[in-house]
N, C-alpha and C. Protein backbone atom coordinates (compact mmCIF):
# COMPACT_ATOMS: atom_id res chain seq x y z
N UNK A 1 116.24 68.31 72.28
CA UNK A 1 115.48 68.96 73.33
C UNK A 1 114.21 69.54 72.71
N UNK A 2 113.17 69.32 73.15
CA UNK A 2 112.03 69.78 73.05
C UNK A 2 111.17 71.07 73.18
N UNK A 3 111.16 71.87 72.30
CA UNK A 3 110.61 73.34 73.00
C UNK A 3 109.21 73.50 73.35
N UNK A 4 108.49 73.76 74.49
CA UNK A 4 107.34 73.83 74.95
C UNK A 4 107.08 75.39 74.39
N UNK A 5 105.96 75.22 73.73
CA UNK A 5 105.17 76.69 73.16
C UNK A 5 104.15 77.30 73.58
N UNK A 6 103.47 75.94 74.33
CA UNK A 6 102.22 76.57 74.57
C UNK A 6 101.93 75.32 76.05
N UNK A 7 101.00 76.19 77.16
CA UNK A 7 100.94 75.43 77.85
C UNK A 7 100.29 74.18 77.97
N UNK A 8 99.39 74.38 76.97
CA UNK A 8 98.69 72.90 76.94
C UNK A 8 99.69 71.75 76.35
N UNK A 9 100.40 71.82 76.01
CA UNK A 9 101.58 71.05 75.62
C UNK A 9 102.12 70.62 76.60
N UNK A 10 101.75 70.99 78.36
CA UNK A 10 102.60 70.17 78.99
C UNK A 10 101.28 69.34 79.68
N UNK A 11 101.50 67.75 80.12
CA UNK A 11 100.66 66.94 80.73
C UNK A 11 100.16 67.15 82.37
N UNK A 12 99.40 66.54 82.52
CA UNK A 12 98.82 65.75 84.06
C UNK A 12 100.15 65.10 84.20
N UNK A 13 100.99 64.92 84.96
CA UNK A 13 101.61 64.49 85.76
C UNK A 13 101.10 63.38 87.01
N UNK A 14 101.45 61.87 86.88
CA UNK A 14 100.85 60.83 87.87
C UNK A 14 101.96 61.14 89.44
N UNK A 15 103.31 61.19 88.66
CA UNK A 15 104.49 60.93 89.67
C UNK A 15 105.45 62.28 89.50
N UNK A 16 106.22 62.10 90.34
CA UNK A 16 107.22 63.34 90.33
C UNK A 16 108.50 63.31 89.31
N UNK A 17 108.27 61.64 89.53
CA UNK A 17 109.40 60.94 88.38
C UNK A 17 108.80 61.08 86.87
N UNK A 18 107.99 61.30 86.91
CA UNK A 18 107.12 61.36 85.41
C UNK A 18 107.21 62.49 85.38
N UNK A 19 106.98 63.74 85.72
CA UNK A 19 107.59 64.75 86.04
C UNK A 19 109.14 65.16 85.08
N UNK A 20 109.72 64.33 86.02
CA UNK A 20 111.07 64.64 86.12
C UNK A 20 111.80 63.94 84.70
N UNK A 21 111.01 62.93 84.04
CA UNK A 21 111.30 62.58 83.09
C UNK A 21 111.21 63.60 81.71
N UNK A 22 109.91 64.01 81.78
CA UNK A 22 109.05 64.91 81.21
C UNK A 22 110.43 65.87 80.63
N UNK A 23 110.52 66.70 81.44
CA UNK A 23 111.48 67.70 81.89
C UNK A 23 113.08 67.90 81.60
N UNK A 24 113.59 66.95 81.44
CA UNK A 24 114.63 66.44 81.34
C UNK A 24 114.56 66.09 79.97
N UNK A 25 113.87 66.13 78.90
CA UNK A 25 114.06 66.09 77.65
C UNK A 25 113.22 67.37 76.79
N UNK A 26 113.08 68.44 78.18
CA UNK A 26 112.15 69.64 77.50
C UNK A 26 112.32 71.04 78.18
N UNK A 27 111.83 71.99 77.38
CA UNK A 27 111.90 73.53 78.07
C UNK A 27 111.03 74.49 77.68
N UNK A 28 110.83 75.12 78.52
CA UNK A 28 109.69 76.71 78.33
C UNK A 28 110.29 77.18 77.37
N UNK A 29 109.66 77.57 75.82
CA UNK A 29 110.27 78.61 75.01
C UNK A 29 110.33 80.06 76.03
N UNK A 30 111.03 81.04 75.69
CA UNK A 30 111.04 82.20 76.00
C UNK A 30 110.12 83.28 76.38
N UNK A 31 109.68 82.94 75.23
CA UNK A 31 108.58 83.49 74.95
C UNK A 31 107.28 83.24 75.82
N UNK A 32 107.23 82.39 76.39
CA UNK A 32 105.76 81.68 76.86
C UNK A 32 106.22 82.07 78.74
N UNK A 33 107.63 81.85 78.94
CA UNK A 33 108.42 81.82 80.62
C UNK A 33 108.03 83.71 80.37
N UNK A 34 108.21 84.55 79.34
CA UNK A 34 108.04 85.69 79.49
C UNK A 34 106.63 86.19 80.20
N UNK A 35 105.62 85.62 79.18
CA UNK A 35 104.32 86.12 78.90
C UNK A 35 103.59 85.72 80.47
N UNK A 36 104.53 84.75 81.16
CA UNK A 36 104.07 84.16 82.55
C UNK A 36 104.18 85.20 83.43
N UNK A 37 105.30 86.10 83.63
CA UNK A 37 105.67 87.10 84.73
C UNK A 37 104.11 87.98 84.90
N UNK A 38 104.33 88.00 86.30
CA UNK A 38 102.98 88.39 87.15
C UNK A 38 103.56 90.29 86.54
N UNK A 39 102.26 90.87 85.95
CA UNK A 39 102.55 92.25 85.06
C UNK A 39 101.87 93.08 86.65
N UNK A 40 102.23 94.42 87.29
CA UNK A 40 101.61 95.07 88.21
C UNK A 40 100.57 95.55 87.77
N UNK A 41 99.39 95.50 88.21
CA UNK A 41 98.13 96.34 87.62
C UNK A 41 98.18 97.60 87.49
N UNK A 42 98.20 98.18 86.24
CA UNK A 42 98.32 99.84 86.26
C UNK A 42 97.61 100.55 86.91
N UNK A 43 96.29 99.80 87.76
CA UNK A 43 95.68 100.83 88.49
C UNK A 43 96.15 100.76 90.11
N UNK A 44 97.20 100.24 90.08
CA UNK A 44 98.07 100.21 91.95
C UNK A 44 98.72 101.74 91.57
N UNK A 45 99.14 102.32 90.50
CA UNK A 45 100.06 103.16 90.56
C UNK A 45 99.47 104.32 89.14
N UNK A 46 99.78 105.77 89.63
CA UNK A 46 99.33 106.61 88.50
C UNK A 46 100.48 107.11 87.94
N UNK A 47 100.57 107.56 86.70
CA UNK A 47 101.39 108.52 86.34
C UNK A 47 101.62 109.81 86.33
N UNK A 48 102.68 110.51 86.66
CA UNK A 48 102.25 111.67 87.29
C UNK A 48 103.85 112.73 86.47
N UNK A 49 103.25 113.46 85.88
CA UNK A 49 104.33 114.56 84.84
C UNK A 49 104.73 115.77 85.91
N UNK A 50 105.96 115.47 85.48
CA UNK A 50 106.84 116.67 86.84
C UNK A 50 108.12 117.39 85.83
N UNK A 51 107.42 118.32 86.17
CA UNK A 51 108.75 119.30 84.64
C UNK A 51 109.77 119.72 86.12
N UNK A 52 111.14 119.30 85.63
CA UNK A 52 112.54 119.64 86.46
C UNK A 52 113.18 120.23 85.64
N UNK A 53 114.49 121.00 86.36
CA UNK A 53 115.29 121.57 85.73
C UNK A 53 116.61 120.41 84.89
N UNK A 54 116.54 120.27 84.03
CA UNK A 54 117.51 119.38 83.04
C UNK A 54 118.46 119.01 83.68
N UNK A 55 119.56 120.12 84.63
CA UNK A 55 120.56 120.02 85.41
C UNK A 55 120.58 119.36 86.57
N UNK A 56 119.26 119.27 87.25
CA UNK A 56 118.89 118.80 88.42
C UNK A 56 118.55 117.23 87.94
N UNK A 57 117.96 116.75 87.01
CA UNK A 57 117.55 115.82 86.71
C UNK A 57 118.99 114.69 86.39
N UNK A 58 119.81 115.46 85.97
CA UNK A 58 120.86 114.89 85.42
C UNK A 58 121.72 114.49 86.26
N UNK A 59 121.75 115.40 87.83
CA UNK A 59 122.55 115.07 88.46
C UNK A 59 121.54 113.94 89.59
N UNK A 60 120.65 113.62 89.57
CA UNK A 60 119.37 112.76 90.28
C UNK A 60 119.83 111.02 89.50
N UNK A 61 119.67 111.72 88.29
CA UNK A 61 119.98 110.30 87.11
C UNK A 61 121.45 109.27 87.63
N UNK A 62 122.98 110.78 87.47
CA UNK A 62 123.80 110.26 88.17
C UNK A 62 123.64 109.39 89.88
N UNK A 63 123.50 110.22 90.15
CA UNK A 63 122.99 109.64 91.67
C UNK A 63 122.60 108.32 91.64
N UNK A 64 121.69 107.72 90.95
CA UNK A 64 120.64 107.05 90.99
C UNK A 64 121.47 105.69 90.34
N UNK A 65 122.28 106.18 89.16
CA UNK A 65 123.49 105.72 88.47
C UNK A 65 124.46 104.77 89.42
N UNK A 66 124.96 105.30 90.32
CA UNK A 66 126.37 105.09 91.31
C UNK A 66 125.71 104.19 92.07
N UNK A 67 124.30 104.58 92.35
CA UNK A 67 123.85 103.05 93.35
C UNK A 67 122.91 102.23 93.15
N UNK A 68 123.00 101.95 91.95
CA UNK A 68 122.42 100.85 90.49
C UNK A 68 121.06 101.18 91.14
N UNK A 69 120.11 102.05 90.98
CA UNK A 69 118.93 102.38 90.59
C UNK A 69 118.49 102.92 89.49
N UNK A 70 117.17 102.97 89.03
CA UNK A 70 116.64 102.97 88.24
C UNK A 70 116.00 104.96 89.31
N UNK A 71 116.65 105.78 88.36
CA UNK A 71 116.47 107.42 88.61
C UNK A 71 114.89 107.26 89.20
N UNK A 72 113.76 106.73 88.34
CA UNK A 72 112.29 107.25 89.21
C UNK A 72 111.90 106.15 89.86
N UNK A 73 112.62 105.46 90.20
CA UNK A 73 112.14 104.44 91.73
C UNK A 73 113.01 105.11 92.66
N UNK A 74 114.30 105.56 92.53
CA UNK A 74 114.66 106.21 93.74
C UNK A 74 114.71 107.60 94.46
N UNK A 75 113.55 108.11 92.90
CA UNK A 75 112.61 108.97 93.43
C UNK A 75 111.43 109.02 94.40
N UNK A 76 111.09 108.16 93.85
CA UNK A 76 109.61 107.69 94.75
C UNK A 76 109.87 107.16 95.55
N UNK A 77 111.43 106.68 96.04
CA UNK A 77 111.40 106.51 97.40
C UNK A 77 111.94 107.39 98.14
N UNK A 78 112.42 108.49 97.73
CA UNK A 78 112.67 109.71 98.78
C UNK A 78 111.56 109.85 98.62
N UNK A 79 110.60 110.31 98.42
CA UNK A 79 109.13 111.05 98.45
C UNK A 79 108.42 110.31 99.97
N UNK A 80 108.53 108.79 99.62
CA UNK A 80 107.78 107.53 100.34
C UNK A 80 108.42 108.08 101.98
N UNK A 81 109.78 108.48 101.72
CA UNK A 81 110.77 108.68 103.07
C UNK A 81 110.25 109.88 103.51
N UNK A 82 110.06 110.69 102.72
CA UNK A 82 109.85 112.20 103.71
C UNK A 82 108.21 112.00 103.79
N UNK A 83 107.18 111.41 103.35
CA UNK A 83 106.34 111.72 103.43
C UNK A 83 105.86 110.90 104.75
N UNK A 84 106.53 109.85 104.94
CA UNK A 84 106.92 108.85 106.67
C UNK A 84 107.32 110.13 107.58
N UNK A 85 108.52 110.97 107.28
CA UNK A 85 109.20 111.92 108.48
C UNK A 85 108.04 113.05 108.76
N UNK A 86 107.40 113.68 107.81
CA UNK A 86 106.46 114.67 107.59
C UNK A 86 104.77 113.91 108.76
N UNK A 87 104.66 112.83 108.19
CA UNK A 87 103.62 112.36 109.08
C UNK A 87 104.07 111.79 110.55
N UNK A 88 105.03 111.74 111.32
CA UNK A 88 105.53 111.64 112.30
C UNK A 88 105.96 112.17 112.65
């Protein structure tokens, strides 16, 4: 099997079968299928420092834990939620 490294390493394609031939004896290194993922522009979103109480944070973390989130996305979506109820 063939490891693809770089994209110019893969061809113009005439047919789908040429294609499919192609393919079938080859693969995206890791590395290169990584470096592809669309990255969010850091300027859609700021960072923003919020000092909590350790205890409070811990039990937010749990929370966040039990219903496979990630603690500051399911922060920012209570915020997103009350700040919807607050403007309506």
């Amino acid at each position: 099997m063939r490891t693809i490294n770089h994209w110019q390493e893969i061809p113009r394609f005439e047919s789908e079968e040429e294609e499919a031939r192609f393919w079938a004896d080859a693969r995206l290194d890791v590395r290169l299928m990584n470096g592809s993922l669309l990255k969010t522009d850091s300027r859609e979103s700021t960072t923003v420092t919020l000092r909590m109480d350790p205890r409070m944070l811990a039990r937010i973390k749990r929370l966040a834990r039990s219903r496979y989130l990630n603690y500051q996305s399911m922060i920012k979506q209570w915020l997103s939620e009350r700040l919807e109820k607050e403007n309506s």
